[in-house]
Protein backbone atom coordinates (compact mmCIF):
# COMPACT_ATOMS: atom_id res chain seq x y z
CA UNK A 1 126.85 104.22 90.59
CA UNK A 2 123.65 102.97 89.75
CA UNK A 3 120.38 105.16 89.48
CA UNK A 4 117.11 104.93 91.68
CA UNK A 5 114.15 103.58 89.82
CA UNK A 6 110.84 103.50 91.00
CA UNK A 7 107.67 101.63 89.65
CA UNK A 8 103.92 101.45 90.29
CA UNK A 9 101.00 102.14 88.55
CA UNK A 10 97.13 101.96 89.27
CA UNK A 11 94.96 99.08 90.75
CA UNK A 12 94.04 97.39 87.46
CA UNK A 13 97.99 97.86 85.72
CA UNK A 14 96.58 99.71 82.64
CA UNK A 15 98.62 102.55 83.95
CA UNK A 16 102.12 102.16 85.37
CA UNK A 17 105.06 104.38 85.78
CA UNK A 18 109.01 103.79 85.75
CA UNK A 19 110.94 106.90 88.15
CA UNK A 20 114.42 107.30 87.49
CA UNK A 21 116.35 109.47 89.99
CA UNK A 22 115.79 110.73 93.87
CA UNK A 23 112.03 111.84 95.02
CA UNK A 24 111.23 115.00 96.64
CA UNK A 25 109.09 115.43 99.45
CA UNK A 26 106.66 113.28 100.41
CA UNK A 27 103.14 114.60 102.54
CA UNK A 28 100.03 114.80 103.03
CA UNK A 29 97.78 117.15 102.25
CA UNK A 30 94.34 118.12 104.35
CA UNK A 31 92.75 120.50 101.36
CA UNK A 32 89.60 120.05 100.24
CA UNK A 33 90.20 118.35 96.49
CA UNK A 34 93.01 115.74 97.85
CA UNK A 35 90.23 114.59 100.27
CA UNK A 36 87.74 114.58 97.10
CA UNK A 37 90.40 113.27 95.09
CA UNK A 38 91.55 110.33 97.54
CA UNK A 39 87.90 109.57 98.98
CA UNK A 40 89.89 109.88 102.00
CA UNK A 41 90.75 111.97 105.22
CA UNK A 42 93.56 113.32 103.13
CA UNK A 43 95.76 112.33 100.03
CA UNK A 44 99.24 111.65 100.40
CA UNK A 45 102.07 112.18 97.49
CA UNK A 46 105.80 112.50 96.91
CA UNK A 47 107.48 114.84 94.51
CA UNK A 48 108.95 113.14 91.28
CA UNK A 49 112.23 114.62 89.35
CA UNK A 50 110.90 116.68 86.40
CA UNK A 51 112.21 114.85 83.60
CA UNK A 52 112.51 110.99 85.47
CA UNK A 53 108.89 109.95 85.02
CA UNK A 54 108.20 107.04 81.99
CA UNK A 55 104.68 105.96 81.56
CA UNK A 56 105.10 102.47 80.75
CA UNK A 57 101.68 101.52 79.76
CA UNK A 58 99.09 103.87 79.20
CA UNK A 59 99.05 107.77 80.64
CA UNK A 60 96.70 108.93 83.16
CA UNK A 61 93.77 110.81 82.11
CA UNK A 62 93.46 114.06 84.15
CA UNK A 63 90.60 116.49 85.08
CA UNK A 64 91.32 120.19 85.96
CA UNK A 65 90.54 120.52 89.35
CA UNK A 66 91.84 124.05 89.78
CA UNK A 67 93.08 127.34 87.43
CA UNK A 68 96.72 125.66 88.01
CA UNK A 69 96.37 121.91 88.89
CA UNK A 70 95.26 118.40 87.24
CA UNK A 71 94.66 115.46 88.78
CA UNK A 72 96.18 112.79 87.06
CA UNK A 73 93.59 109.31 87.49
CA UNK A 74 93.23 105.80 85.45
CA UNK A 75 90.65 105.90 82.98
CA UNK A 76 90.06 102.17 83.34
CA UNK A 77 89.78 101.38 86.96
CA UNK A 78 89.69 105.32 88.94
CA UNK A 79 92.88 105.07 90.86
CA UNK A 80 94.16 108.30 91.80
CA UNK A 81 97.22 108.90 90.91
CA UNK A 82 98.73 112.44 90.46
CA UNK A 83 98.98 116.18 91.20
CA UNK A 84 100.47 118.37 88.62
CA UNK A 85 100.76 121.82 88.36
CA UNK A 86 103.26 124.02 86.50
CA UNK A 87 106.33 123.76 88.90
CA UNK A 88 106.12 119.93 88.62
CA UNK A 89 104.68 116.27 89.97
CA UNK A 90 103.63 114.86 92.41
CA UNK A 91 102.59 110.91 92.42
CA UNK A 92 100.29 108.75 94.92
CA UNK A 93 102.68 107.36 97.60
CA UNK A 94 99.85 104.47 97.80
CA UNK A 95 100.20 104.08 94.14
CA UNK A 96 104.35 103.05 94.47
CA UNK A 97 105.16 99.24 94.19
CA UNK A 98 107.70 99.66 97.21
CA UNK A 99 106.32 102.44 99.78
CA UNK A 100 107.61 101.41 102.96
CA UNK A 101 110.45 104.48 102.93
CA UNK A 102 108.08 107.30 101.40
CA UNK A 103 106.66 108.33 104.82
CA UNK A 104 105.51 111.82 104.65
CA UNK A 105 107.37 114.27 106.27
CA UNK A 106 105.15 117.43 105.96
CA UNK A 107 101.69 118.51 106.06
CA UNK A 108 100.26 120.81 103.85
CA UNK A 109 96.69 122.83 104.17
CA UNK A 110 96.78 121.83 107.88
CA UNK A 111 93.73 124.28 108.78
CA UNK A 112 92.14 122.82 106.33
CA UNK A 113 92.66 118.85 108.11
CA UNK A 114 89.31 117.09 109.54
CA UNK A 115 89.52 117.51 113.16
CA UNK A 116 89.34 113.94 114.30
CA UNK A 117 91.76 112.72 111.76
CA UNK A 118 94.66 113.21 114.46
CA UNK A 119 93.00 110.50 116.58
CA UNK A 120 92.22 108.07 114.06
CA UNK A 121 95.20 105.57 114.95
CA UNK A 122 94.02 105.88 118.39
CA UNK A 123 90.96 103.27 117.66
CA UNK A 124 90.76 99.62 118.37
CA UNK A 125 92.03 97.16 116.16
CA UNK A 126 89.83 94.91 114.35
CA UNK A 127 90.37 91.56 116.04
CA UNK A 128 88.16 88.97 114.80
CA UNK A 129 89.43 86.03 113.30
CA UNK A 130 86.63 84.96 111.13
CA UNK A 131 86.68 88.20 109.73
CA UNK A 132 91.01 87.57 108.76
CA UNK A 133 89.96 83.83 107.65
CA UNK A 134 87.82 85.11 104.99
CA UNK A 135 89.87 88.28 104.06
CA UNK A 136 92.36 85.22 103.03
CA UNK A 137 89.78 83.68 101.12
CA UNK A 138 89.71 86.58 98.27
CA UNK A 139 90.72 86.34 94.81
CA UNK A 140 92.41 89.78 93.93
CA UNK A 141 91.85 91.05 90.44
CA UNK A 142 94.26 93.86 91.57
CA UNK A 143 97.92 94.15 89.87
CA UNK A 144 100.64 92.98 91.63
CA UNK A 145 103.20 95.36 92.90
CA UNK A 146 105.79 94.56 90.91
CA UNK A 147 106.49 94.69 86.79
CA UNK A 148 105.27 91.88 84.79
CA UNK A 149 104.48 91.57 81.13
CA UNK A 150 101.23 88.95 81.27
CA UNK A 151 99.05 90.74 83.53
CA UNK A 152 96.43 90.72 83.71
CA UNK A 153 96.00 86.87 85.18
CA UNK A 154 93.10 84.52 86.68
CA UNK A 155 93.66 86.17 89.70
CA UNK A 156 95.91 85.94 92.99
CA UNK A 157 95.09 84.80 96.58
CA UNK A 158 95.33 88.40 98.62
C-alpha cells in the first residue's frame, strides 16, 4: 500500500513542505490571532501527523503569538503558514498544492466569529468581463502548486 504525501509551501516557494501519512482535522478558526494571522475573517488549517512533516526548502520562521502557540510564516514573502503548539501542527489548508478535499469540518472559537461572516457567500458575484479579461492578462510571480526544482521562473500567465 502506498503512503499519502502531501506538498505545498508559501507564495514565493522559499518554503515548501512534503506530508507523509493521513491529516487530522481540518477547520476554521474565528479567534482573534488566526484573523490577525490570516488578514482574514478567519484562518483555516488541518492537523498534520506528528512526525510526517519534511521541510523541503527552507523552515518557516515563527513568532510567539501566545504562552503556548507559534505561528509558523515565510520570512521571504509573509505567507502564513502554521499553528503549533505543544500537542502538535497544524498547516494552512490555503497553503496545500491540492486542497480541493481539505474542507473544514469544524469551527473553533465560534463566539469569537465576525457576525456577518455567515452571510458573506450570500453576495453578488463579480460579473464584469473586462474586469476577467485583464485578470488573464497577469504575469504571476507566485509558485506553482506543484514541486519543481527551477523555480523560481520569468513568470506564468495566471
Amino acid at each position: 500500500m502506498t503512503e499519502t504525501v502531501r506538498t505545498g509551501g508559501c507564495q514565493c516557494g522559499a518554503v515548501r513542505f512534503r506530508i507523509k501519512g493521513a491529516l487530522g482535522r481540518a477547520s476554521i478558526c474565528h479567534c482573534r490571532m488566526c484573523q490577525k494571522q490570516f488578514g482574514s475573517f478567519f484562518g483555516a488549517l488541518v492537523t498534520v501527523p506528528k512526525d510526517g512533516v519534511e521541510w523541503t526548502h527552507e523552515e518557516p520562521s515563527y513568532f510567539q503569538s501566545s504562552v503556548n502557540i507559534d505561528r509558523g510564516f515565510c520570512a521571504r514573502c509573509g505567507t502564513p503558514l502554521t499553528y503549533r503548539q505543544p500537542g502538535g501542527l497544524e498547516i494552512a489548508i490555503g497553503a496545500f498544492d491540492d486542497r480541493s478535499d481539505l474542507a473544514p469540518r469544524i469551527q473553533v472559537n465560534y463566539a469569537a466569529r465576525l457576525p456577518w461572516v455567515e452571510t458573506i457567500f450570500d453576495q453578488p458575484v463579480h460579473q464584469d468581463p473586462d474586469y476577467y479579461a485583464r485578470q488573464e492578462q497577469i504575469i504571476s510571480f507566485q509558485h506553482p502548486d506543484y514541486e519543481t526544482a527551477n523555480w523560481p521562473q520569468q513568470g506564468l500567465k495566471i
